[in-house]
PDB file of N, CA and C in Angstrom:
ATOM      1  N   UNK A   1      83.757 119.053 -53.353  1.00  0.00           N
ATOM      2  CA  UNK A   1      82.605 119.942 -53.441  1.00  0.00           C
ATOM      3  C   UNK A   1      81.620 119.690 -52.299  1.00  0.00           C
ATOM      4  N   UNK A   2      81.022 118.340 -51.999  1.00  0.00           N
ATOM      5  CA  UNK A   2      80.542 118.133 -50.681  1.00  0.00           C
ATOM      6  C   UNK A   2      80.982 118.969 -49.701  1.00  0.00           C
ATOM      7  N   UNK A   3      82.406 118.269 -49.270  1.00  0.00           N
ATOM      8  CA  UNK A   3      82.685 119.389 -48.454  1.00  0.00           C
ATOM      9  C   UNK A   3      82.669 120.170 -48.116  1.00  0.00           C
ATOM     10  N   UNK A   4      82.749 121.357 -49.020  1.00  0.00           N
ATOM     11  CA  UNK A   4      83.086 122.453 -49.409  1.00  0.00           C
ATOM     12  C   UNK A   4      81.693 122.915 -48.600  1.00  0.00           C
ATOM     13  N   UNK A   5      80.813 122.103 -49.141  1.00  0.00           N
ATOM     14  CA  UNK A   5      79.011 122.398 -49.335  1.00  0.00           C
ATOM     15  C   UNK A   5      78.819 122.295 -47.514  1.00  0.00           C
ATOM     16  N   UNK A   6      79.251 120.939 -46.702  1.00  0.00           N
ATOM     17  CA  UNK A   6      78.728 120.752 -45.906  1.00  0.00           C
ATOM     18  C   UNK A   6      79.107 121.785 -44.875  1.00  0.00           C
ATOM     19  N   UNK A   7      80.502 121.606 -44.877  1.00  0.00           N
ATOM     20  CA  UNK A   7      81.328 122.725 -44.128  1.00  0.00           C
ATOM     21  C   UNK A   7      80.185 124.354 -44.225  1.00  0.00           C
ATOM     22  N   UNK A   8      79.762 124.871 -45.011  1.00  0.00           N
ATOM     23  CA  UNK A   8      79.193 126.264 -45.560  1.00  0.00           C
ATOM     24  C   UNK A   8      77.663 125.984 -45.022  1.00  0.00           C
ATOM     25  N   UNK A   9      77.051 124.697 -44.941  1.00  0.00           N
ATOM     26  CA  UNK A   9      76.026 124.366 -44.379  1.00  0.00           C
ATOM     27  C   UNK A   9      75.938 124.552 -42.748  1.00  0.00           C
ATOM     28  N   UNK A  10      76.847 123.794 -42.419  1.00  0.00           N
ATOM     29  CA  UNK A  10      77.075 123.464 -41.029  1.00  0.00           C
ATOM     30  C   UNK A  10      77.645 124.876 -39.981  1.00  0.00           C
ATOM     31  N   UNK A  11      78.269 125.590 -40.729  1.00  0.00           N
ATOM     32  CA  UNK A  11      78.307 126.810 -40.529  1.00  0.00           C
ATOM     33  C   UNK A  11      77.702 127.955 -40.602  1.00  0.00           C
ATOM     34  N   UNK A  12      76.669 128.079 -41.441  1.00  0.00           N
ATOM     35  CA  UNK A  12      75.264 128.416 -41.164  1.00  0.00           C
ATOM     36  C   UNK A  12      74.041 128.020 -39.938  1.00  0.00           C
ATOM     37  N   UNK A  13      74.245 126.935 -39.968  1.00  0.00           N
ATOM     38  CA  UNK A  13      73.827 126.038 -38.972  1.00  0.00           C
ATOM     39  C   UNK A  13      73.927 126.993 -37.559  1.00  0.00           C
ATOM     40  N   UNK A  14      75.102 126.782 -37.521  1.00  0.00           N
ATOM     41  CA  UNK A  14      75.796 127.077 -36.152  1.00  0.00           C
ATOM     42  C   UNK A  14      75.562 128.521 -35.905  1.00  0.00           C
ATOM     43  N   UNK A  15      76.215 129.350 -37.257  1.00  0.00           N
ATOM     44  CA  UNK A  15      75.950 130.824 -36.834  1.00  0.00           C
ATOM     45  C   UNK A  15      74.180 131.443 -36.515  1.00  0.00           C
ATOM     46  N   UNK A  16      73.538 130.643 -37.454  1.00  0.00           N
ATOM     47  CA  UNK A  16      71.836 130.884 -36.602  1.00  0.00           C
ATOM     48  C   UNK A  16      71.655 130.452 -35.356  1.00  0.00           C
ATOM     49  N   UNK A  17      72.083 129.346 -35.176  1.00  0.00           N
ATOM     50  CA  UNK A  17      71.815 129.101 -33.470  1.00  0.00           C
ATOM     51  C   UNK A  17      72.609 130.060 -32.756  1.00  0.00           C
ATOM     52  N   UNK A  18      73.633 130.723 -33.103  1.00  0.00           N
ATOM     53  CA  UNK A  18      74.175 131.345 -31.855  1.00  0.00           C
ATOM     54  C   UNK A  18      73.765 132.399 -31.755  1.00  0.00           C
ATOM     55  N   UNK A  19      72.663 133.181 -33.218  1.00  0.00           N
ATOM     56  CA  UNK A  19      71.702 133.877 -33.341  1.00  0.00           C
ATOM     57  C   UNK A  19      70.835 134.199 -32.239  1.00  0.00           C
ATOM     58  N   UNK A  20      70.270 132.681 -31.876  1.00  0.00           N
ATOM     59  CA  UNK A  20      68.950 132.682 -31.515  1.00  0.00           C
ATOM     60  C   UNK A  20      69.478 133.068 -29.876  1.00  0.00           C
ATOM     61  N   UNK A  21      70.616 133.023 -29.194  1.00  0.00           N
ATOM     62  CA  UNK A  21      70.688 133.848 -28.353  1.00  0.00           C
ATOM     63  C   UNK A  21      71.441 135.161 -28.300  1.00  0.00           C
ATOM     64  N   UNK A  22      71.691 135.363 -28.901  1.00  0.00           N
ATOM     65  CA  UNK A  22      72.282 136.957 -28.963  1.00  0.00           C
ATOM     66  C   UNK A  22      70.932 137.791 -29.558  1.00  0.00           C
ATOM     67  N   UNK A  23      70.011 137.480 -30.276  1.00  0.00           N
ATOM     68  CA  UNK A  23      68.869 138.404 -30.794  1.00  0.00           C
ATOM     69  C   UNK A  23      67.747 137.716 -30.153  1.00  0.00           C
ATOM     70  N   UNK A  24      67.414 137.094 -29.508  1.00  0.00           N
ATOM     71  CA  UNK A  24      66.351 135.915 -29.112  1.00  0.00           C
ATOM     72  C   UNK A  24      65.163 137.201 -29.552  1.00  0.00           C
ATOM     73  N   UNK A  25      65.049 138.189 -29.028  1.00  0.00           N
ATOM     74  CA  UNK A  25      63.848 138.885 -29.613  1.00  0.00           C
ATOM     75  C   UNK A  25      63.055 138.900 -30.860  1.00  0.00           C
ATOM     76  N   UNK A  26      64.218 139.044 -31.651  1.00  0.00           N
ATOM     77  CA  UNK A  26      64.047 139.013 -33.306  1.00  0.00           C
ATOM     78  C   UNK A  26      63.545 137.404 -33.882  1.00  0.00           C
ATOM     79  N   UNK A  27      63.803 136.401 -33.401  1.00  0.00           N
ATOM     80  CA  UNK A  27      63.371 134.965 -33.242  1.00  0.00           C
ATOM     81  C   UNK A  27      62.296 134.892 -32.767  1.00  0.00           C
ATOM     82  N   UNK A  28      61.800 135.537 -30.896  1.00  0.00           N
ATOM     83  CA  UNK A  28      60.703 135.148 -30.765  1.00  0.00           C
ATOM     84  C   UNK A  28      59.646 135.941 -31.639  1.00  0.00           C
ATOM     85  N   UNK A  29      59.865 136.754 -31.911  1.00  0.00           N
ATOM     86  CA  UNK A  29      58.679 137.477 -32.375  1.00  0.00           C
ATOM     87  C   UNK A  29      58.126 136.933 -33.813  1.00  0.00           C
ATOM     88  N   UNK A  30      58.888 135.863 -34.844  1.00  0.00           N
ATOM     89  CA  UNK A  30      58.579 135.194 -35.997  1.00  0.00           C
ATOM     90  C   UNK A  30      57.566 133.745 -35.456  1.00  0.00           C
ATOM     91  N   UNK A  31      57.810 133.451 -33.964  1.00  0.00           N
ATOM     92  CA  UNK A  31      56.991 131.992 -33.595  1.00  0.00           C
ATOM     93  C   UNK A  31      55.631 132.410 -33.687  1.00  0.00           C
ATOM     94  N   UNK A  32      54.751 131.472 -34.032  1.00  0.00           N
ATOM     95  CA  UNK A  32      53.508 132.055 -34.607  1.00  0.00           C
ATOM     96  C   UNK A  32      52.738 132.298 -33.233  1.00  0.00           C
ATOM     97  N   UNK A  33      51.755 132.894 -33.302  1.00  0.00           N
ATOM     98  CA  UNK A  33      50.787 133.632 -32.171  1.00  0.00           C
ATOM     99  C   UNK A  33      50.220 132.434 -31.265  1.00  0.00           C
ATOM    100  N   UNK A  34      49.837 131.365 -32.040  1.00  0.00           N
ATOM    101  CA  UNK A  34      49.224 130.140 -31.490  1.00  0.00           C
ATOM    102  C   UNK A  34      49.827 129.140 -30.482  1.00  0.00           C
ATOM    103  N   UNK A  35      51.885 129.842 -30.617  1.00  0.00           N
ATOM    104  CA  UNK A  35      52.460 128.381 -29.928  1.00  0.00           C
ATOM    105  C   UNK A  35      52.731 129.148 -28.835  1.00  0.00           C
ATOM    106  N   UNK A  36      52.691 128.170 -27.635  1.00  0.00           N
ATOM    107  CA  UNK A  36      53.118 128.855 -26.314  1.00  0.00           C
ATOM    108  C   UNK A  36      54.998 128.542 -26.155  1.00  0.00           C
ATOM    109  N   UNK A  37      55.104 129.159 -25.079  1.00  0.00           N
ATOM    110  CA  UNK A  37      56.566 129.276 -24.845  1.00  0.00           C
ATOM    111  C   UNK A  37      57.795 129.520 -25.759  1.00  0.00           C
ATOM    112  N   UNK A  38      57.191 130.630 -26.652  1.00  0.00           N
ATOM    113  CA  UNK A  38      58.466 131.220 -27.241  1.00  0.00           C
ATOM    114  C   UNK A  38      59.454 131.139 -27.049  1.00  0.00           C
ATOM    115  N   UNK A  39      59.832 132.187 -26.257  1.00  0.00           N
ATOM    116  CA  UNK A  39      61.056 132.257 -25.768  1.00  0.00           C
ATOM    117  C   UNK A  39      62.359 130.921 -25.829  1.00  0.00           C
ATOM    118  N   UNK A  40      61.433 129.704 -25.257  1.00  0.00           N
ATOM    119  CA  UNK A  40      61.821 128.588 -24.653  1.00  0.00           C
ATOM    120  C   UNK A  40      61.909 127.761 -26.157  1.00  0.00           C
ATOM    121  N   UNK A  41      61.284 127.934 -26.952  1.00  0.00           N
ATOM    122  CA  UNK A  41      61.632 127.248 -28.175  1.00  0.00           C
ATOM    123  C   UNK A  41      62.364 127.614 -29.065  1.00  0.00           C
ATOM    124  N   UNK A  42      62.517 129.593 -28.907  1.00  0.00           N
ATOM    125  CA  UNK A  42      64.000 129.599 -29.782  1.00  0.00           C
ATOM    126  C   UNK A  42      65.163 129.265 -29.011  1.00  0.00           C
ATOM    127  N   UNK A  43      65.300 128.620 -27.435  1.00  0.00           N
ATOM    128  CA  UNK A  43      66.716 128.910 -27.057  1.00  0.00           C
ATOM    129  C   UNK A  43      66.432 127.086 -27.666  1.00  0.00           C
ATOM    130  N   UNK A  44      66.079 126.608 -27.292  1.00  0.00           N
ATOM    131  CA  UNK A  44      65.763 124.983 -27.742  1.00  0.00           C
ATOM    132  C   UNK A  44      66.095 124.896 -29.516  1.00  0.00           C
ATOM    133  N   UNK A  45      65.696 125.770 -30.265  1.00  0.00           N
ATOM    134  CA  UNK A  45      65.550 125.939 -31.525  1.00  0.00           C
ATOM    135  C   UNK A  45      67.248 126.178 -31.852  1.00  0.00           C
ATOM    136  N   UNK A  46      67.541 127.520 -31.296  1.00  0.00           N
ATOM    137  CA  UNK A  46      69.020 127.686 -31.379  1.00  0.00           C
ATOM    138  C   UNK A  46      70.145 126.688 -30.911  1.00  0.00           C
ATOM    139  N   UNK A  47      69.718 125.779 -30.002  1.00  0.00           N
ATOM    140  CA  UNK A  47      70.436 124.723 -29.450  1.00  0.00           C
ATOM    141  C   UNK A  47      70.573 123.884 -30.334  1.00  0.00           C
ATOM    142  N   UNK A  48      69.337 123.503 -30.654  1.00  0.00           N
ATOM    143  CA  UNK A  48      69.806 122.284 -31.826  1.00  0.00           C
ATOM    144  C   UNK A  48      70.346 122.884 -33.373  1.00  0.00           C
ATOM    145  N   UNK A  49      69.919 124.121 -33.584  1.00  0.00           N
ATOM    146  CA  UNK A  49      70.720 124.458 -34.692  1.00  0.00           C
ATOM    147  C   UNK A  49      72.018 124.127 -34.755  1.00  0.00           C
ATOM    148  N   UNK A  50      72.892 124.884 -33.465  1.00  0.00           N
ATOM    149  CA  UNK A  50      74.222 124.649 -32.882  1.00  0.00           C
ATOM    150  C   UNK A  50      74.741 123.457 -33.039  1.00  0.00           C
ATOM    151  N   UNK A  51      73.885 122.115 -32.485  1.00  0.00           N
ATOM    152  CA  UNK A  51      74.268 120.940 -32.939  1.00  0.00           C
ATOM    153  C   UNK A  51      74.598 120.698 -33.720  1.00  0.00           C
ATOM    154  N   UNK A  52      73.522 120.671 -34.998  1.00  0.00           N
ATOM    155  CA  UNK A  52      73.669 120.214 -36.260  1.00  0.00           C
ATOM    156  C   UNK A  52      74.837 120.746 -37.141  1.00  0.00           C
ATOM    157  N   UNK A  53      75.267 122.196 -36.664  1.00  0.00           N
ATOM    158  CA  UNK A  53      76.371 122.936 -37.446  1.00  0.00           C
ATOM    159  C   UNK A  53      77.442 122.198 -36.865  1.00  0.00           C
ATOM    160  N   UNK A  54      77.637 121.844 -35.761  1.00  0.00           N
ATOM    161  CA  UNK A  54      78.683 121.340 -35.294  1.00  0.00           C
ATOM    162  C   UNK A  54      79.099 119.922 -36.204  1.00  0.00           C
ATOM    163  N   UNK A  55      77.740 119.424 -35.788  1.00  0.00           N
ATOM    164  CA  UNK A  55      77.798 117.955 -36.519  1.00  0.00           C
ATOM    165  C   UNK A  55      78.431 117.519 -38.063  1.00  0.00           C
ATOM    166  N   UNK A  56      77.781 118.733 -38.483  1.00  0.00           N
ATOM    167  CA  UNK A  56      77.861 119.056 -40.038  1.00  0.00           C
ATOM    168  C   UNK A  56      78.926 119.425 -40.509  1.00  0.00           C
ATOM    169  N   UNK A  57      80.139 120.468 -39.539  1.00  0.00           N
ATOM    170  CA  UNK A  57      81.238 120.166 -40.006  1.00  0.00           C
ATOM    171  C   UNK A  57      82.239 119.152 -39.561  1.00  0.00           C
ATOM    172  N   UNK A  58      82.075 118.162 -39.006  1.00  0.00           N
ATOM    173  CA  UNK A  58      82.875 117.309 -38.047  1.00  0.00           C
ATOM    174  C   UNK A  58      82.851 115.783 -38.564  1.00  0.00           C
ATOM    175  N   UNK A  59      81.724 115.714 -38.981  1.00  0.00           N
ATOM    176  CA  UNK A  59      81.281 114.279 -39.774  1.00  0.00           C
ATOM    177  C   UNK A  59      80.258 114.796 -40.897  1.00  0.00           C
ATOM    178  N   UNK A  60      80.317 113.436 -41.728  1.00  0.00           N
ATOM    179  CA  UNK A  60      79.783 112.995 -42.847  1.00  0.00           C
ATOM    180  C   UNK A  60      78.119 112.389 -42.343  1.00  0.00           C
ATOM    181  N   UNK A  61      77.220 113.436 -42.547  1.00  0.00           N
ATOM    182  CA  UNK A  61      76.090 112.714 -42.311  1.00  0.00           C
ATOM    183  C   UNK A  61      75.367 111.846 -42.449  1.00  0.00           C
ATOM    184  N   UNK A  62      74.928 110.971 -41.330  1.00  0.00           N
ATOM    185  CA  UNK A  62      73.744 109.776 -42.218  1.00  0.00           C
ATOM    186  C   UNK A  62      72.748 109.952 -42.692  1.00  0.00           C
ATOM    187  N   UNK A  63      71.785 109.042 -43.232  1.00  0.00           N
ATOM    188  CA  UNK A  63      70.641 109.072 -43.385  1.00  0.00           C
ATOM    189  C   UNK A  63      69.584 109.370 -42.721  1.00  0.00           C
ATOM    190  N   UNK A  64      70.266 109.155 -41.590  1.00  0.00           N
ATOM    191  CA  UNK A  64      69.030 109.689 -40.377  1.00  0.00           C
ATOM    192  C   UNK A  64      69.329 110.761 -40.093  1.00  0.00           C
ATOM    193  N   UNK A  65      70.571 111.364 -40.082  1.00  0.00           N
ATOM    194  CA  UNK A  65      70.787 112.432 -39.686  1.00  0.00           C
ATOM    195  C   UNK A  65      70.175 113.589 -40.530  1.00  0.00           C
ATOM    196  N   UNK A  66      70.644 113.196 -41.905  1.00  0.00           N
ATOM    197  CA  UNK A  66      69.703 114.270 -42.773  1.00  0.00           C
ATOM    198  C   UNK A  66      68.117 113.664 -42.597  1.00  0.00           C
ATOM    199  N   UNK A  67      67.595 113.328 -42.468  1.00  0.00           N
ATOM    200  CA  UNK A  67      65.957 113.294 -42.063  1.00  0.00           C
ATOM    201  C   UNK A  67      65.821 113.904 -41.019  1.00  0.00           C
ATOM    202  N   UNK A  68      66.702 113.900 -39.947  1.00  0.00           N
ATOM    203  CA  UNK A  68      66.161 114.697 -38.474  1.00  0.00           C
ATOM    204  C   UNK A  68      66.332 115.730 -38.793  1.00  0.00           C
ATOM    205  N   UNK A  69      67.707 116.213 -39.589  1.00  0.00           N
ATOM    206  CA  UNK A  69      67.826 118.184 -40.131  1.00  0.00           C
ATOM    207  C   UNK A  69      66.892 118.351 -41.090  1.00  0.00           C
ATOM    208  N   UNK A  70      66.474 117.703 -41.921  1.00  0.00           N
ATOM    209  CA  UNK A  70      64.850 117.837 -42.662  1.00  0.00           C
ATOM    210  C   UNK A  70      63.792 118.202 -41.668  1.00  0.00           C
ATOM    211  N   UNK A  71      63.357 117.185 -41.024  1.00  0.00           N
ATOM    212  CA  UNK A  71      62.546 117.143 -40.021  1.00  0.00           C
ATOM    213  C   UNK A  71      62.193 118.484 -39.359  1.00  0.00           C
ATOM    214  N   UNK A  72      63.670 119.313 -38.619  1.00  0.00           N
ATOM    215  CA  UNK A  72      63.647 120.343 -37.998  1.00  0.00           C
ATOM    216  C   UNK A  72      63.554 121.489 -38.822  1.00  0.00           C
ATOM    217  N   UNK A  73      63.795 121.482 -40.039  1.00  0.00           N
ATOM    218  CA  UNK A  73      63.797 122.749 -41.225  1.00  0.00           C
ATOM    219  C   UNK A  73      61.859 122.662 -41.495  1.00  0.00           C
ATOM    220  N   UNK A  74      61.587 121.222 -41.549  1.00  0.00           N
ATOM    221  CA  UNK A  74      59.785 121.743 -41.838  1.00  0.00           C
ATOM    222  C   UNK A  74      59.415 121.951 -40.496  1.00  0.00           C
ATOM    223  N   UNK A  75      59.868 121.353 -39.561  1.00  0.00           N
ATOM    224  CA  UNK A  75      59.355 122.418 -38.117  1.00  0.00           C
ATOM    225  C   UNK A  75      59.126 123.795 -38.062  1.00  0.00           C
ATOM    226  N   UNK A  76      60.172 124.218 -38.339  1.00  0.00           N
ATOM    227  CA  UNK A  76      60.285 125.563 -38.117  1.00  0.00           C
ATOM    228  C   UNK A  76      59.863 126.833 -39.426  1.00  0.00           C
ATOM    229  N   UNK A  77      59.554 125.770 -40.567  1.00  0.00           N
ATOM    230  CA  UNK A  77      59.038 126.770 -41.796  1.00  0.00           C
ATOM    231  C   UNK A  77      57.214 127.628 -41.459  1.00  0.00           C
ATOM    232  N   UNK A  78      56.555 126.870 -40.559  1.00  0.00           N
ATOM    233  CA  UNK A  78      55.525 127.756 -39.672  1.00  0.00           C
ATOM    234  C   UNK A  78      56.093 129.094 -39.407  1.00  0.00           C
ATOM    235  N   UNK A  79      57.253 129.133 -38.931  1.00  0.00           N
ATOM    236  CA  UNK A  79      57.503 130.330 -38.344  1.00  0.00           C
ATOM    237  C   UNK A  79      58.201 131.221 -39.616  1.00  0.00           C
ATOM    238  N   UNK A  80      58.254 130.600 -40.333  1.00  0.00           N
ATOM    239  CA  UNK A  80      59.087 131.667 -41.594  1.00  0.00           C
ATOM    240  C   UNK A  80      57.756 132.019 -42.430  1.00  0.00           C
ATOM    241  N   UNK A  81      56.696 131.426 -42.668  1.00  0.00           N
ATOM    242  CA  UNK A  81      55.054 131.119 -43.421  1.00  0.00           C
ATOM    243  C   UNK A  81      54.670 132.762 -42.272  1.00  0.00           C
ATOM    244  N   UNK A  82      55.182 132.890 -40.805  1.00  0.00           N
ATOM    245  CA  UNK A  82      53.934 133.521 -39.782  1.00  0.00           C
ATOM    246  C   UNK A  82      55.076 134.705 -40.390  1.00  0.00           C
ATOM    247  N   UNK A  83      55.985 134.957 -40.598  1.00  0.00           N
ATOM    248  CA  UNK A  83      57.219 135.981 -40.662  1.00  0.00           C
ATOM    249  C   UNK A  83      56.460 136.285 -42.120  1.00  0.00           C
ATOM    250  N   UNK A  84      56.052 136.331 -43.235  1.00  0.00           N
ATOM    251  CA  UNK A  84      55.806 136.562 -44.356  1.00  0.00           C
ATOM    252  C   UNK A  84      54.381 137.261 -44.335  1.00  0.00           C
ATOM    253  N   UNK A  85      53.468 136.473 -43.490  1.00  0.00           N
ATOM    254  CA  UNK A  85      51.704 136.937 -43.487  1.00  0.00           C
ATOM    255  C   UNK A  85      52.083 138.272 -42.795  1.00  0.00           C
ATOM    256  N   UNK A  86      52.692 138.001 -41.977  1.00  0.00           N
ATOM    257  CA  UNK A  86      52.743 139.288 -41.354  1.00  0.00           C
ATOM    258  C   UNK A  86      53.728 140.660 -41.019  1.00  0.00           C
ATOM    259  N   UNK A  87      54.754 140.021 -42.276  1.00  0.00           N
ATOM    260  CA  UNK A  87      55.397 141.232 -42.589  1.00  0.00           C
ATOM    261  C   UNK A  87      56.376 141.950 -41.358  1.00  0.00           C
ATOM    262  N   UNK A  88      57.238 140.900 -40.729  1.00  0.00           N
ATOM    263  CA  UNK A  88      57.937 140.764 -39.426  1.00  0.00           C
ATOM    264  C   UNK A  88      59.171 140.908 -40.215  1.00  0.00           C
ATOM    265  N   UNK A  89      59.774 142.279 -39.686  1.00  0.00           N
ATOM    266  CA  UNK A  89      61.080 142.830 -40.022  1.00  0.00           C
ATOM    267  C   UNK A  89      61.900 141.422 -39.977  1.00  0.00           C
ATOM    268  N   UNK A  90      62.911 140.950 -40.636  1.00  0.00           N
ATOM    269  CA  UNK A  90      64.039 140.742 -40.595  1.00  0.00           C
ATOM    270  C   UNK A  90      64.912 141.099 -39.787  1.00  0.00           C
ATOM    271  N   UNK A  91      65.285 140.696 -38.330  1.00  0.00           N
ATOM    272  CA  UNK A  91      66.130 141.421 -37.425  1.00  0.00           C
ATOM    273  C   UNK A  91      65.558 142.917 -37.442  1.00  0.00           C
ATOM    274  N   UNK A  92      66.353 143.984 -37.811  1.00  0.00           N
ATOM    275  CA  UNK A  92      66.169 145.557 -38.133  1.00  0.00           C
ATOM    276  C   UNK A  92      66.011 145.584 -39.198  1.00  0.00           C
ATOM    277  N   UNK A  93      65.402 145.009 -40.169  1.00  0.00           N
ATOM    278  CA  UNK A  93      65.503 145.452 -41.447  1.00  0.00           C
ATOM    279  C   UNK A  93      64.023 144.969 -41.885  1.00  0.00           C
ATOM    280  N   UNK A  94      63.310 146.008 -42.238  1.00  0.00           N
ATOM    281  CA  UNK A  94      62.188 145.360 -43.075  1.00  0.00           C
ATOM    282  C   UNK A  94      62.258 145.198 -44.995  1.00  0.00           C
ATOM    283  N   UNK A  95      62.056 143.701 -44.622  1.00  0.00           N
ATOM    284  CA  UNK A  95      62.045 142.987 -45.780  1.00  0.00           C
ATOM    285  C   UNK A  95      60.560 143.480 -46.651  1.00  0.00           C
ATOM    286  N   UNK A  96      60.315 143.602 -48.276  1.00  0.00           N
ATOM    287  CA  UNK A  96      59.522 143.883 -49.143  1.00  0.00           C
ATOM    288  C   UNK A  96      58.198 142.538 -49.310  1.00  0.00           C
ATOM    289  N   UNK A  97      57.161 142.391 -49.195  1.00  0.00           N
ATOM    290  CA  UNK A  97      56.467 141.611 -48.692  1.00  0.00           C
ATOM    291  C   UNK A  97      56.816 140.263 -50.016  1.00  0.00           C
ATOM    292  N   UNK A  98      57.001 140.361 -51.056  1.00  0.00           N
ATOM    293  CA  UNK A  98      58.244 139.880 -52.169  1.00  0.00           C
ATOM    294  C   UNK A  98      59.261 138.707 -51.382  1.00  0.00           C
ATOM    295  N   UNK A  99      59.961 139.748 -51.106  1.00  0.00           N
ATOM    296  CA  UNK A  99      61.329 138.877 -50.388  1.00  0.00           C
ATOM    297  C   UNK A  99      61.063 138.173 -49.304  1.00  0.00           C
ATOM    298  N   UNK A 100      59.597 138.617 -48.327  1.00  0.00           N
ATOM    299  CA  UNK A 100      59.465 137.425 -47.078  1.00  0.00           C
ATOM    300  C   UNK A 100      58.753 136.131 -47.813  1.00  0.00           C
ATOM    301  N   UNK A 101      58.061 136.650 -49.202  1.00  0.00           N
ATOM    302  CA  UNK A 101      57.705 135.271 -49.796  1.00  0.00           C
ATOM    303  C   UNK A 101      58.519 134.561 -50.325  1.00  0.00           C
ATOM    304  N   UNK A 102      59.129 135.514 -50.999  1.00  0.00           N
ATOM    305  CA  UNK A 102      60.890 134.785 -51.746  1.00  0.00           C
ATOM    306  C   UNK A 102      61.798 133.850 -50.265  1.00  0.00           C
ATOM    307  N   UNK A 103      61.913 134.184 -49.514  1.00  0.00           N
ATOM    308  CA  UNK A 103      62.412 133.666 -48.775  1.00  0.00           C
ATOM    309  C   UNK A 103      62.135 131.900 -48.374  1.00  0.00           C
ATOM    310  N   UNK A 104      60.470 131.659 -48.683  1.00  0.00           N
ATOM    311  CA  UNK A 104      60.034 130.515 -48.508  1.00  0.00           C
ATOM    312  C   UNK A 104      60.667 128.998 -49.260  1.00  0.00           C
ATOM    313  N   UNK A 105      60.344 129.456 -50.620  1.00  0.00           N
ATOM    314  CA  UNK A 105      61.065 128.487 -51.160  1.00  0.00           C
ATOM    315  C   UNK A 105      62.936 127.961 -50.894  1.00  0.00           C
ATOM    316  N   UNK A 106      63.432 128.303 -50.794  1.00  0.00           N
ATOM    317  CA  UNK A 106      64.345 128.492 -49.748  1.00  0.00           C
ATOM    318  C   UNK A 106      64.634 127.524 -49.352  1.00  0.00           C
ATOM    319  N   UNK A 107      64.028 127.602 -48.044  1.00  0.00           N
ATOM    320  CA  UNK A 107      63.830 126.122 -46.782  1.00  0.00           C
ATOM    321  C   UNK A 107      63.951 124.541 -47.647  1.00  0.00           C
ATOM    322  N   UNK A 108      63.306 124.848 -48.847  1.00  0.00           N
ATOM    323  CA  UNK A 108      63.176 123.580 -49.560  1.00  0.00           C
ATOM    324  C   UNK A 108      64.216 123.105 -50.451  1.00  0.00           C
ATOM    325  N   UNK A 109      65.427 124.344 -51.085  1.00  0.00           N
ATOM    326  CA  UNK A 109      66.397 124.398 -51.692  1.00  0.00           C
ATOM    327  C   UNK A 109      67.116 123.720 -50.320  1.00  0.00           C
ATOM    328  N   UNK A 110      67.321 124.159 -49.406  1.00  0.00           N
ATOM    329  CA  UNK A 110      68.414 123.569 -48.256  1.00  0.00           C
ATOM    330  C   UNK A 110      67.956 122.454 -47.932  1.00  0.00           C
ATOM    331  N   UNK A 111      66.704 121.556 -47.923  1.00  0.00           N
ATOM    332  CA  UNK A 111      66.630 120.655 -47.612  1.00  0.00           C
ATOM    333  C   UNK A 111      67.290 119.641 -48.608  1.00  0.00           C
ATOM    334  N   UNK A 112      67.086 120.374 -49.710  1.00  0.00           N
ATOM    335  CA  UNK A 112      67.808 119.312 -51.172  1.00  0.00           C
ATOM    336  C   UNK A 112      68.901 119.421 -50.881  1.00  0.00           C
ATOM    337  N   UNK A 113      69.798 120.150 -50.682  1.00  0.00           N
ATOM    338  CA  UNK A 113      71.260 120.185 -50.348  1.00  0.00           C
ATOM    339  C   UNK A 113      71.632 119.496 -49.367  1.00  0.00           C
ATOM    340  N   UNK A 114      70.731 119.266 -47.870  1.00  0.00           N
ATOM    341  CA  UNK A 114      71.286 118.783 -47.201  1.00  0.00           C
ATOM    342  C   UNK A 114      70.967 116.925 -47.556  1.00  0.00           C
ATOM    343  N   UNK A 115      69.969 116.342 -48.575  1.00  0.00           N
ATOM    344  CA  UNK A 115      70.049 115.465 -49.147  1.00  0.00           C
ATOM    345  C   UNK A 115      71.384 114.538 -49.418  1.00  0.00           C
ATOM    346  N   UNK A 116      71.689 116.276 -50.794  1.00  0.00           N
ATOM    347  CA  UNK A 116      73.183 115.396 -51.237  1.00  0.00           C
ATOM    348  C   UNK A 116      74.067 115.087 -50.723  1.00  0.00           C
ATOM    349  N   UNK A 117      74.197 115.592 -49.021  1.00  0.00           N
ATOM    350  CA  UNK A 117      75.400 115.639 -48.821  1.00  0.00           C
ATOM    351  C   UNK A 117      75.824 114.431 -48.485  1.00  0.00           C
TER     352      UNK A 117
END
């Protein structure tokens, strides 16, 4: 079941980072108004996603390892918090102001998962 779990994790992982350059638009436009160099932090953002998916299906994570993929999931929940206030389509799709809040708790379900693994 781990497996099963990490593999489906790590592959998520990966398919958002490769996201963040094929749509980089749809990414930068969720970084909040305040941080400079967009652009430059989703290809950085998508990079290390990439990592971690890689990582995640290839080996059995450590302890540190799940703290640094913790680490980077509350990094980046600013930008899912700025995606909700302000009602920032989903790729092409606008989400119900509901579901960009629904979406929040979320981040915190995957951090527990990536716990158990």
């Amino acid at each position: 079941m781990k497996l099963l779990l990490k593999t489906l994790l790590g592959l998520g992982f990966f398919a958002a980072g490769v996201l963040h350059f094929l749509r980089e638009p749809n990414f930068t436009k969720i970084v909040p108004s305040y941080i400079p160099f967009k652009k430059e932090i989703v290809y950085i953002s998508g990079v290390m996603e990439i990592i971690m998916g890689v990582y995640l299906i290839i080996k059995k994570p450590s302890e540190v390892a799940k703290n640094l993929i913790n680490t980077f999931l509350l990094g980046v929940f600013p930008a899912n918090i700025y995606m909700a206030r302000k009602e920032i389509p989903l790729g092409d799709k606008q989400l119900s102001k509901s579901a960009l809040y629904g979406r929040l708790p979320l981040q915190f379900v995957l951090m527990k998962l990536i716990r158990i693994l």
